[in-house]
PDB file of N, CA and C in Angstrom:
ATOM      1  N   UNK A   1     136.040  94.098  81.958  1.00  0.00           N
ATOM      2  CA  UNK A   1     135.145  95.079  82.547  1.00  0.00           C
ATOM      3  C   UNK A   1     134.267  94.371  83.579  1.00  0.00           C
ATOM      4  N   UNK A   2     134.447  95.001  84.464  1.00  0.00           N
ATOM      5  CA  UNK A   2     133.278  94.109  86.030  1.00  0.00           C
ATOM      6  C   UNK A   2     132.242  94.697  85.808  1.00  0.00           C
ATOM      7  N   UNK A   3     131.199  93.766  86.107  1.00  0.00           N
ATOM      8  CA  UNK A   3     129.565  94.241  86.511  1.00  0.00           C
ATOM      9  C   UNK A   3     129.435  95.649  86.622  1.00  0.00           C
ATOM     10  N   UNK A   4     130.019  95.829  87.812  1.00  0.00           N
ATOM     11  CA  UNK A   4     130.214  97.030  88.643  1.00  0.00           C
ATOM     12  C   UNK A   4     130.304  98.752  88.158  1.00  0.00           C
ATOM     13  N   UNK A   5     131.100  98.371  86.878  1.00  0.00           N
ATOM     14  CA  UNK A   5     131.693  99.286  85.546  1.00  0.00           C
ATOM     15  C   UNK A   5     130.382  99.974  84.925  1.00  0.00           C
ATOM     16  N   UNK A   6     129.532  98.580  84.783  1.00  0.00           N
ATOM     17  CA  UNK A   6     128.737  98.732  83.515  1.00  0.00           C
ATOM     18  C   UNK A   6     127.592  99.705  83.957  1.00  0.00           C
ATOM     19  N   UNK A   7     126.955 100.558  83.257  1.00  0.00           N
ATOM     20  CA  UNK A   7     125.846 101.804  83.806  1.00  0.00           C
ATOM     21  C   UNK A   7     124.630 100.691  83.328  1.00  0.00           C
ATOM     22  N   UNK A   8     124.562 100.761  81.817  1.00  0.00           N
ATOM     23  CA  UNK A   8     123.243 100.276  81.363  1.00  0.00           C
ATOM     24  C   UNK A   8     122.389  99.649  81.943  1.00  0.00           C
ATOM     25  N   UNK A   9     120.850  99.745  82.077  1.00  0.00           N
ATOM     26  CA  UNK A   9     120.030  99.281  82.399  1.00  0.00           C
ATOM     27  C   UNK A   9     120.208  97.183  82.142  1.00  0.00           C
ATOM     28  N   UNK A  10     120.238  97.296  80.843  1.00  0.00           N
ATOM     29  CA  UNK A  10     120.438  95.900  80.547  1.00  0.00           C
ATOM     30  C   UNK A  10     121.496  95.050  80.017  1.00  0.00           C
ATOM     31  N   UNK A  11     122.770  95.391  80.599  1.00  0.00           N
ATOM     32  CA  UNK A  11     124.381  95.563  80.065  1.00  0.00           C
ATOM     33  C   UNK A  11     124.583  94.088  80.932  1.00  0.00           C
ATOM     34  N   UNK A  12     123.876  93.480  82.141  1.00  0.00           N
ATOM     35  CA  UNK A  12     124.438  92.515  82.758  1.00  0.00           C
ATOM     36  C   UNK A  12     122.982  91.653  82.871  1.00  0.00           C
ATOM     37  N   UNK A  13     123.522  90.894  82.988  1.00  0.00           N
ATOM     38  CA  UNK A  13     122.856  89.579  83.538  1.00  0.00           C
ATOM     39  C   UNK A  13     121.837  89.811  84.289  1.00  0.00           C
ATOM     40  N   UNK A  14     122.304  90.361  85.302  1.00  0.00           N
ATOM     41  CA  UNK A  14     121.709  90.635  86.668  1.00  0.00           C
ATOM     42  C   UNK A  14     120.593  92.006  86.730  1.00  0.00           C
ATOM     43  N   UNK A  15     121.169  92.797  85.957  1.00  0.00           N
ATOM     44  CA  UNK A  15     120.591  93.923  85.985  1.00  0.00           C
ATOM     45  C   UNK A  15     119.043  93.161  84.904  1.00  0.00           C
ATOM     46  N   UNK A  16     119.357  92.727  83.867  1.00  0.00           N
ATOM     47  CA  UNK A  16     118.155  91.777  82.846  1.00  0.00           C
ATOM     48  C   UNK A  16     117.258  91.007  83.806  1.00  0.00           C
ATOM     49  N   UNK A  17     117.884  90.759  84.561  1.00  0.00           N
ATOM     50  CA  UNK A  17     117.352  89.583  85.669  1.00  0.00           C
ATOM     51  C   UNK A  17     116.228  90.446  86.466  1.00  0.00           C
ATOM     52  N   UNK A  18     116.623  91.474  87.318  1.00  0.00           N
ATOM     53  CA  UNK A  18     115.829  92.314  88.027  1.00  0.00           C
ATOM     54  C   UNK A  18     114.990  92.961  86.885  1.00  0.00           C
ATOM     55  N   UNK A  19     115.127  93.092  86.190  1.00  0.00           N
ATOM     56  CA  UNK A  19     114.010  93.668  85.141  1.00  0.00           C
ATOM     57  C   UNK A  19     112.928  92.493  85.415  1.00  0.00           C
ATOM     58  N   UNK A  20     113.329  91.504  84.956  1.00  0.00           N
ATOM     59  CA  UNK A  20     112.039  90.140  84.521  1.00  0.00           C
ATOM     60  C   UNK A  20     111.592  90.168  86.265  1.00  0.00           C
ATOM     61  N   UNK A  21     111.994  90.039  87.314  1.00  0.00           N
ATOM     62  CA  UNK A  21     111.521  90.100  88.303  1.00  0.00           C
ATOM     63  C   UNK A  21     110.589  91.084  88.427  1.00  0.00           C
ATOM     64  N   UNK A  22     110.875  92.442  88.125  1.00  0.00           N
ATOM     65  CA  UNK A  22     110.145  93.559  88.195  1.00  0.00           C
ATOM     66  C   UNK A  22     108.977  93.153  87.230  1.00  0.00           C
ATOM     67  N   UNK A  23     109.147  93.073  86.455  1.00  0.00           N
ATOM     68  CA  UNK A  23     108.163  92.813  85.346  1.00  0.00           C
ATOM     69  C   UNK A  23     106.927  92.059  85.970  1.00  0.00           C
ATOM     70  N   UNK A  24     107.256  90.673  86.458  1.00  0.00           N
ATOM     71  CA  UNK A  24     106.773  89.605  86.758  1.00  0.00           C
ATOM     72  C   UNK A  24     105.907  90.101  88.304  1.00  0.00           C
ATOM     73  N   UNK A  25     106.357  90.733  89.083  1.00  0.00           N
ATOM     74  CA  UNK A  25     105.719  91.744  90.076  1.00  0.00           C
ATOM     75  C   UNK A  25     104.446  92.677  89.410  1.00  0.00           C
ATOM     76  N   UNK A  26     104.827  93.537  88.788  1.00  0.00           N
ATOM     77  CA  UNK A  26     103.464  94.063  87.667  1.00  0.00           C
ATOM     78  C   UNK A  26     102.599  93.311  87.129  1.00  0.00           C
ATOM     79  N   UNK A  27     102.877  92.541  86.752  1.00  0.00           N
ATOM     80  CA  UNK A  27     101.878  91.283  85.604  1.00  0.00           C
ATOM     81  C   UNK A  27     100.867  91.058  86.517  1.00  0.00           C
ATOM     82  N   UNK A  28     101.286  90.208  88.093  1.00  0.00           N
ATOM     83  CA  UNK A  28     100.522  89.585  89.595  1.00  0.00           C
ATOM     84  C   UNK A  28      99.638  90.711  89.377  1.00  0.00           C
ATOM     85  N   UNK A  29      99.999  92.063  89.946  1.00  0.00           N
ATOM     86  CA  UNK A  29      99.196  92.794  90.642  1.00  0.00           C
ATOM     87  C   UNK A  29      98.173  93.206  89.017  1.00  0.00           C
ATOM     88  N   UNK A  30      99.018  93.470  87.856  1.00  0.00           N
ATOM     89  CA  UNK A  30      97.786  93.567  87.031  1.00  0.00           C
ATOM     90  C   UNK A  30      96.789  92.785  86.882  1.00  0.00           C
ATOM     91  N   UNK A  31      97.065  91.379  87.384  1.00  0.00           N
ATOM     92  CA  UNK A  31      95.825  90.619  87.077  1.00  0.00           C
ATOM     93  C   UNK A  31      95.014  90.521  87.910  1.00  0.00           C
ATOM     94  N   UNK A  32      95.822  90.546  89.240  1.00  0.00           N
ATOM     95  CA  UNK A  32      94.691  90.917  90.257  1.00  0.00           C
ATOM     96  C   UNK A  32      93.472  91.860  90.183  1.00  0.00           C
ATOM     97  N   UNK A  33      94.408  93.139  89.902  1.00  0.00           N
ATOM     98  CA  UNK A  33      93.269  94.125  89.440  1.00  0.00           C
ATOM     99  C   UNK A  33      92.315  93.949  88.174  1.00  0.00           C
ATOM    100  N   UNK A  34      92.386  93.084  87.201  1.00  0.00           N
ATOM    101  CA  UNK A  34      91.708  92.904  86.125  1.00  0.00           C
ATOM    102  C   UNK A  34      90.654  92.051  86.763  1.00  0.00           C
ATOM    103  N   UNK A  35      91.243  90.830  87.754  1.00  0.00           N
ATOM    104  CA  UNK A  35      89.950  89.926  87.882  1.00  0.00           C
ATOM    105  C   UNK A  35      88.799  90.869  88.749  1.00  0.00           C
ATOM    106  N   UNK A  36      89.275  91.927  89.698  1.00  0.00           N
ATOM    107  CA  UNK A  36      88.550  92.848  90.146  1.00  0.00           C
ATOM    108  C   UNK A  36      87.442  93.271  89.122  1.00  0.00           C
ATOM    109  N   UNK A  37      88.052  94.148  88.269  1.00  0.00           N
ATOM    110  CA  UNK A  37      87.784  94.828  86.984  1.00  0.00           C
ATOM    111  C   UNK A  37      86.421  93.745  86.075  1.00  0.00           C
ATOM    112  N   UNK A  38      87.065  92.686  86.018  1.00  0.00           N
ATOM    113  CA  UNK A  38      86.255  91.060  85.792  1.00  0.00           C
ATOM    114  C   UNK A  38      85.024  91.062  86.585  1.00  0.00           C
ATOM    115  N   UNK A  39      84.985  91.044  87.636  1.00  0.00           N
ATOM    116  CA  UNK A  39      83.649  91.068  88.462  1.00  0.00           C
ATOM    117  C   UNK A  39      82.676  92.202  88.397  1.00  0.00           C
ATOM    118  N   UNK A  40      83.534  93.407  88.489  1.00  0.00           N
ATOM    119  CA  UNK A  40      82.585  93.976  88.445  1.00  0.00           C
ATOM    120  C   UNK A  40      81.842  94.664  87.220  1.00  0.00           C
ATOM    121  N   UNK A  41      82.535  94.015  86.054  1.00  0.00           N
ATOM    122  CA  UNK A  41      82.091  94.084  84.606  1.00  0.00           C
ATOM    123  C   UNK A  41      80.825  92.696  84.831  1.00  0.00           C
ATOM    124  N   UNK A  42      81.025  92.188  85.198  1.00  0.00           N
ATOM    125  CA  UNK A  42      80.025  90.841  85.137  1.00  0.00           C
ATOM    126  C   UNK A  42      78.426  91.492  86.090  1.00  0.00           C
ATOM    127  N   UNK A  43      79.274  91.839  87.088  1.00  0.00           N
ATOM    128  CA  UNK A  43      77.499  92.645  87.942  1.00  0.00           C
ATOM    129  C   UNK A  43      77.198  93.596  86.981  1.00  0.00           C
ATOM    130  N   UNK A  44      77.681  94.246  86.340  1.00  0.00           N
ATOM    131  CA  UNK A  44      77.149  95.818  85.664  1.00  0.00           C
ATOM    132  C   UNK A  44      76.695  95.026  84.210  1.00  0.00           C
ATOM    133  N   UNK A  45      76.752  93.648  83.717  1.00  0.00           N
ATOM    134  CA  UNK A  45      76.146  93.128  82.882  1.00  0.00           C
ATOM    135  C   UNK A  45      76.796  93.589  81.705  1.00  0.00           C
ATOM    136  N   UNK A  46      77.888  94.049  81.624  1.00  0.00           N
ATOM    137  CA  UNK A  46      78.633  94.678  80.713  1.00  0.00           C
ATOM    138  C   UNK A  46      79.237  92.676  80.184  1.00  0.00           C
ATOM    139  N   UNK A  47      78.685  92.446  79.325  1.00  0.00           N
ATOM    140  CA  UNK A  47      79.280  91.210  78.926  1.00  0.00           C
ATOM    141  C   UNK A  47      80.646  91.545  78.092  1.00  0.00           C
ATOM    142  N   UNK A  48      80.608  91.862  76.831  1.00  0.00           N
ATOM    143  CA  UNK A  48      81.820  92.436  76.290  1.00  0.00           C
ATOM    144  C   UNK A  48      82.984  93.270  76.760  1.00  0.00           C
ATOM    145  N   UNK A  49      82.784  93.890  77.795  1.00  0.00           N
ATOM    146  CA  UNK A  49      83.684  94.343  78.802  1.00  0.00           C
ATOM    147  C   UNK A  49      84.514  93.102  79.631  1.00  0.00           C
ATOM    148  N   UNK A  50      83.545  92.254  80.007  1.00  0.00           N
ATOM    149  CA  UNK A  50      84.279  90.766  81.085  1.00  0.00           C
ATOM    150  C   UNK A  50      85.174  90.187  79.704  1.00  0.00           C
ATOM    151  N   UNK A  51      84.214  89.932  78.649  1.00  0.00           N
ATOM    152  CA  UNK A  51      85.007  89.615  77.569  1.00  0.00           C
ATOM    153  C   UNK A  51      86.128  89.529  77.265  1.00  0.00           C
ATOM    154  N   UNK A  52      86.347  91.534  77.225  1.00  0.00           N
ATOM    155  CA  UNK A  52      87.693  92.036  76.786  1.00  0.00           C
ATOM    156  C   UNK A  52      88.859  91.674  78.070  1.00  0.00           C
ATOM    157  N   UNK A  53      88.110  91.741  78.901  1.00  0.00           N
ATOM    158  CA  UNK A  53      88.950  91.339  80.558  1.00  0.00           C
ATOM    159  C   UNK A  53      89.148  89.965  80.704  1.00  0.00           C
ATOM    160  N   UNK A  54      88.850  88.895  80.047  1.00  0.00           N
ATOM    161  CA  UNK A  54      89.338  87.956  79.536  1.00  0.00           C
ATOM    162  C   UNK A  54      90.428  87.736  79.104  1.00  0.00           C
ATOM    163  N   UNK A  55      90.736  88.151  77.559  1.00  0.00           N
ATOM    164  CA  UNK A  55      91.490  88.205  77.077  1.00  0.00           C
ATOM    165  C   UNK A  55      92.666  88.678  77.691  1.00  0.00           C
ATOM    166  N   UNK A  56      92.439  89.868  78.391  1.00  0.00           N
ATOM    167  CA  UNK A  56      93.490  90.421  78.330  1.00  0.00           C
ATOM    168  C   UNK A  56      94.473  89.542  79.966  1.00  0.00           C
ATOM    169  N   UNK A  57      93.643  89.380  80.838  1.00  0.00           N
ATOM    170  CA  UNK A  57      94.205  87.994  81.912  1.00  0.00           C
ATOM    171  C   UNK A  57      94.986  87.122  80.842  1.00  0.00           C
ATOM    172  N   UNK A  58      94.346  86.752  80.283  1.00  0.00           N
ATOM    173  CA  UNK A  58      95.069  84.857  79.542  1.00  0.00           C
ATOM    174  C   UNK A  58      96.347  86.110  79.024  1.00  0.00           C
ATOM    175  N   UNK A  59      96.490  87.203  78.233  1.00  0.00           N
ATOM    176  CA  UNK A  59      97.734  87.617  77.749  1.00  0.00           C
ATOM    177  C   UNK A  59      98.904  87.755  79.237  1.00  0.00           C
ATOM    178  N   UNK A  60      98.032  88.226  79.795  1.00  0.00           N
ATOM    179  CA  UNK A  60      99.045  88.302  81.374  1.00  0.00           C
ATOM    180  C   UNK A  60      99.315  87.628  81.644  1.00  0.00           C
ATOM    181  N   UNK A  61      98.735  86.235  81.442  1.00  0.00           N
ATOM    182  CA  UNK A  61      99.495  85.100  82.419  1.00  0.00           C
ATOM    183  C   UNK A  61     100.336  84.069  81.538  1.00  0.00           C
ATOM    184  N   UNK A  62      99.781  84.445  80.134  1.00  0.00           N
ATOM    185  CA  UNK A  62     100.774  84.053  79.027  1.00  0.00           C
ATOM    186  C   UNK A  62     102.235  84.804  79.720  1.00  0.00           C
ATOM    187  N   UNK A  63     102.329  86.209  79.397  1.00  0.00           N
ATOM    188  CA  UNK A  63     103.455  87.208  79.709  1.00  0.00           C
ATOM    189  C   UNK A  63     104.074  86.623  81.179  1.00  0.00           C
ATOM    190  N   UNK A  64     103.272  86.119  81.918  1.00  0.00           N
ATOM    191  CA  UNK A  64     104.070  85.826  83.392  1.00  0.00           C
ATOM    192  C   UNK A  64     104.641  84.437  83.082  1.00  0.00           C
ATOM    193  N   UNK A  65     104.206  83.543  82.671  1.00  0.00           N
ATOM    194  CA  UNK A  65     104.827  82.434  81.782  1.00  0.00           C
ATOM    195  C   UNK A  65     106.639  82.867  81.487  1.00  0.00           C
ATOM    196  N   UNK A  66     106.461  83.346  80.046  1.00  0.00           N
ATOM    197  CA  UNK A  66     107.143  83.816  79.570  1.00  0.00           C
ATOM    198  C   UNK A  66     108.424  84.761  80.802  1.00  0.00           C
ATOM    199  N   UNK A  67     107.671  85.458  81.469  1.00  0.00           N
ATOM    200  CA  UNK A  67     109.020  86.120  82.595  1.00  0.00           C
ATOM    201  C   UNK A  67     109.817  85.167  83.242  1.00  0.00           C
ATOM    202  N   UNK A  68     108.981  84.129  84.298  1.00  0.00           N
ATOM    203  CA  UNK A  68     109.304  83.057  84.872  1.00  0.00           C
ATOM    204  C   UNK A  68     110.341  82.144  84.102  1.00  0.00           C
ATOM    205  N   UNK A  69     110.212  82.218  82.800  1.00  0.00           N
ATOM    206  CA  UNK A  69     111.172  81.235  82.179  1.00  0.00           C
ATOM    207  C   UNK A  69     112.118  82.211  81.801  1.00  0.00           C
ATOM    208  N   UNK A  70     112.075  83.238  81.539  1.00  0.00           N
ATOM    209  CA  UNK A  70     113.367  84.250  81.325  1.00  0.00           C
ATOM    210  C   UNK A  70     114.418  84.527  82.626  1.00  0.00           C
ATOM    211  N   UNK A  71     113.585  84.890  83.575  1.00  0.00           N
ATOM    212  CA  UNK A  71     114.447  84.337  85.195  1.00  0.00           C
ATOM    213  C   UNK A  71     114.818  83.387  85.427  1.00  0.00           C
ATOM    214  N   UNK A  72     114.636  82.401  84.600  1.00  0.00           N
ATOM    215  CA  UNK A  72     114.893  80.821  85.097  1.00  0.00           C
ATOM    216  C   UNK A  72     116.617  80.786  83.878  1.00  0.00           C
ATOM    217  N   UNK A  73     116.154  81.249  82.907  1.00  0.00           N
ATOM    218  CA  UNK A  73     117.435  81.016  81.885  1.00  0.00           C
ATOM    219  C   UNK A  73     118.508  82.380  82.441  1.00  0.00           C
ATOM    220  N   UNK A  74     118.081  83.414  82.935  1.00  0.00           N
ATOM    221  CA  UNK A  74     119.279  84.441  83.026  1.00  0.00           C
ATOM    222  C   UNK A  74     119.769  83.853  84.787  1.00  0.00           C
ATOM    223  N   UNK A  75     118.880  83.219  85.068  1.00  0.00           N
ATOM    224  CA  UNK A  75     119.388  82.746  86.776  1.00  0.00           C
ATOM    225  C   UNK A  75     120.777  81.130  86.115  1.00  0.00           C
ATOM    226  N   UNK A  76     120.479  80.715  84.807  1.00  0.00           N
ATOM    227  CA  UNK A  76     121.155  79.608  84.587  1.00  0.00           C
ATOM    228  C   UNK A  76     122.515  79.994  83.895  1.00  0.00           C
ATOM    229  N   UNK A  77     122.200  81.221  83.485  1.00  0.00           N
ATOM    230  CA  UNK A  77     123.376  82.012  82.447  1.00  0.00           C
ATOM    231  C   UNK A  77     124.215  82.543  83.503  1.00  0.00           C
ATOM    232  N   UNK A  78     123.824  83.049  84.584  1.00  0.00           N
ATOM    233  CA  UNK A  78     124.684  83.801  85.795  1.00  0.00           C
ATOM    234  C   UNK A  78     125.085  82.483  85.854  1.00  0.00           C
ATOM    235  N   UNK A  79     124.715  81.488  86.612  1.00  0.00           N
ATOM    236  CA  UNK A  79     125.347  80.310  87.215  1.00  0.00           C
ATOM    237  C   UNK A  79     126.659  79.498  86.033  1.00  0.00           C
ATOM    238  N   UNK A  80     126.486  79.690  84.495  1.00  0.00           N
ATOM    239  CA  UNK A  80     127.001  78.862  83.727  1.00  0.00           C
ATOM    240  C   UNK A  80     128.465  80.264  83.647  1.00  0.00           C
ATOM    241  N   UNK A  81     128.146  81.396  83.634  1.00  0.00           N
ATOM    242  CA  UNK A  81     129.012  82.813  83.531  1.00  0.00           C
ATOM    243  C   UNK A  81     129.883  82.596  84.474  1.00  0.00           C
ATOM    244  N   UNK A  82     129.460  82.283  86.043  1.00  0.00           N
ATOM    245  CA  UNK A  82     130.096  81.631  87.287  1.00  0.00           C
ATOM    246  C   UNK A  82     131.411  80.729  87.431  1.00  0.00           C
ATOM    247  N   UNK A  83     130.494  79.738  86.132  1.00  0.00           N
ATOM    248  CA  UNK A  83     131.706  78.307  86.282  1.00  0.00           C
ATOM    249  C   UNK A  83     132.414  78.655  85.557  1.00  0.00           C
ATOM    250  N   UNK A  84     132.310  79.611  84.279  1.00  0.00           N
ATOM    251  CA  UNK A  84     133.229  79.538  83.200  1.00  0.00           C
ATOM    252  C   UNK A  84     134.376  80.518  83.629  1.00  0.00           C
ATOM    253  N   UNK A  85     133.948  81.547  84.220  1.00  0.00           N
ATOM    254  CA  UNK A  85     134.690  82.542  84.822  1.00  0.00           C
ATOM    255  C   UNK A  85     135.532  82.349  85.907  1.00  0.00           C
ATOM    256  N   UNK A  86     135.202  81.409  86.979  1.00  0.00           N
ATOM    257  CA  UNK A  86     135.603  80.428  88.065  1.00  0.00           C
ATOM    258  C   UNK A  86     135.250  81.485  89.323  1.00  0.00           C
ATOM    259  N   UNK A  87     134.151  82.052  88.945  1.00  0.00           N
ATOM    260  CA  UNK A  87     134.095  83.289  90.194  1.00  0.00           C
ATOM    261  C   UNK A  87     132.925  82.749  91.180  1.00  0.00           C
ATOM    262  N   UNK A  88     132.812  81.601  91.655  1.00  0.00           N
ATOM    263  CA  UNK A  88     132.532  80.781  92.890  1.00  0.00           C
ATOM    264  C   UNK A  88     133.501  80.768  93.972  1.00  0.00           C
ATOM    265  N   UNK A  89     132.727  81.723  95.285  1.00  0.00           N
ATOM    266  CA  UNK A  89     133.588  81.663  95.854  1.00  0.00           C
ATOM    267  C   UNK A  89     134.363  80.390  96.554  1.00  0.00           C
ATOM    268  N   UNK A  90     135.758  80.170  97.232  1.00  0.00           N
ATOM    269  CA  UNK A  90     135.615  78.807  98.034  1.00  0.00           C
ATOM    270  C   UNK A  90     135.218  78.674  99.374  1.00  0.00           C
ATOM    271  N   UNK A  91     135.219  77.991 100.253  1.00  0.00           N
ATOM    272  CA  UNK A  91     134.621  78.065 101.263  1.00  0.00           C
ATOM    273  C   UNK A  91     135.932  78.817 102.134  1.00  0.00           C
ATOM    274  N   UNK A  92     136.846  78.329 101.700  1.00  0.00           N
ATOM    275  CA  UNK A  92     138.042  79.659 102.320  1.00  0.00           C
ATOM    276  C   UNK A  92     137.826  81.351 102.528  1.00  0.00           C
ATOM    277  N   UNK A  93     137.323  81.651 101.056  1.00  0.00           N
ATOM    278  CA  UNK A  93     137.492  82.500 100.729  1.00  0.00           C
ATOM    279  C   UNK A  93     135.792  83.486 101.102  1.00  0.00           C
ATOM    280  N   UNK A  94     135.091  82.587 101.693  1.00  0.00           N
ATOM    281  CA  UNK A  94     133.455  83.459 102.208  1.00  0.00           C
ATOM    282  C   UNK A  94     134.236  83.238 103.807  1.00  0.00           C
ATOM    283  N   UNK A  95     134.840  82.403 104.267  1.00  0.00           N
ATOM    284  CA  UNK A  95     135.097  82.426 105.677  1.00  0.00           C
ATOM    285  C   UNK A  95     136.043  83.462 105.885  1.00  0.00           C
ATOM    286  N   UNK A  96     137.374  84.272 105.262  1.00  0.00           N
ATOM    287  CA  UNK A  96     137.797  85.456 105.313  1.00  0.00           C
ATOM    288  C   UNK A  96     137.290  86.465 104.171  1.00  0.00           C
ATOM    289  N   UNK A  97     136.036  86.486 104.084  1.00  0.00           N
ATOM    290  CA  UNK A  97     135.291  87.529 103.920  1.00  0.00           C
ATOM    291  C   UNK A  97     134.089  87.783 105.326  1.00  0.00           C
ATOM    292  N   UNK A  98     134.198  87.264 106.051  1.00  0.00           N
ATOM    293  CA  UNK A  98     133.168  87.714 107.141  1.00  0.00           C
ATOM    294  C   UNK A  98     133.728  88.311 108.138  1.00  0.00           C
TER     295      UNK A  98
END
C-alpha cells in the first residue's frame, strides 16, 4: 500500500510528521502570547495570575522540547523507511524526472 492510498490523519510517517510541525507552530505562538499575558499580569499586580503564566510557559516549552525531538525521530524513521525500502532516488533517475 503507497503513502498515497492511505486517508488517515496519522497512517504515515509524514502525515505524523506534519502534525508535530503543526503542533510545534502553536506551542511558539502560544507562548508568545502567554509572555504577553505575563506582563501584563505583572503591571495589573495580579501576582498569582504571572504565577499561573509561569507555569504554564515552562509546560510549553517542555511540550516544544518534546515536538522537536518527535520531528527529529519521524524525520530519522522516513530516512531509515527510505534505505530499507531502497526508495532513494538515483541521480539518473531525478535527472529523467525533470
Amino acid at each position: 500500500m503507497s503513502a498515497r492510498e492511505i486517508e488517515g490523519p496519522f497512517e504515515t510517517i509524514e502525515s505524523a510528521h506534519e502534525y508535530m510541525t503543526l503542533l510545534a507552530g502553536t506551542v511558539l505562538d502560544t507562548i508568545t502570547e502567554l509572555k504577553r499575558d505575563h506582563e501584563a499580569a505583572l503591571r495589573d499586580g495580579a501576582d498569582r495570575r504571572a504565577q499561573a503564566i509561569e507555569v504554564a510557559i515552562l509546560k510549553l516549552k517542555q511540550l516544544n522540547c518534546y515536538t522537536f525531538k518527535s520531528r527529529r525521530m519521524l524525520n530519522d524513521l522516513r530516512i531509515i523507511r527510505r534505505l530499507i525500502l531502497n526508495e532513494r532516488m538515483s541521480v539518473e533517475n531525478i535527472i529523467a524526472a525533470m
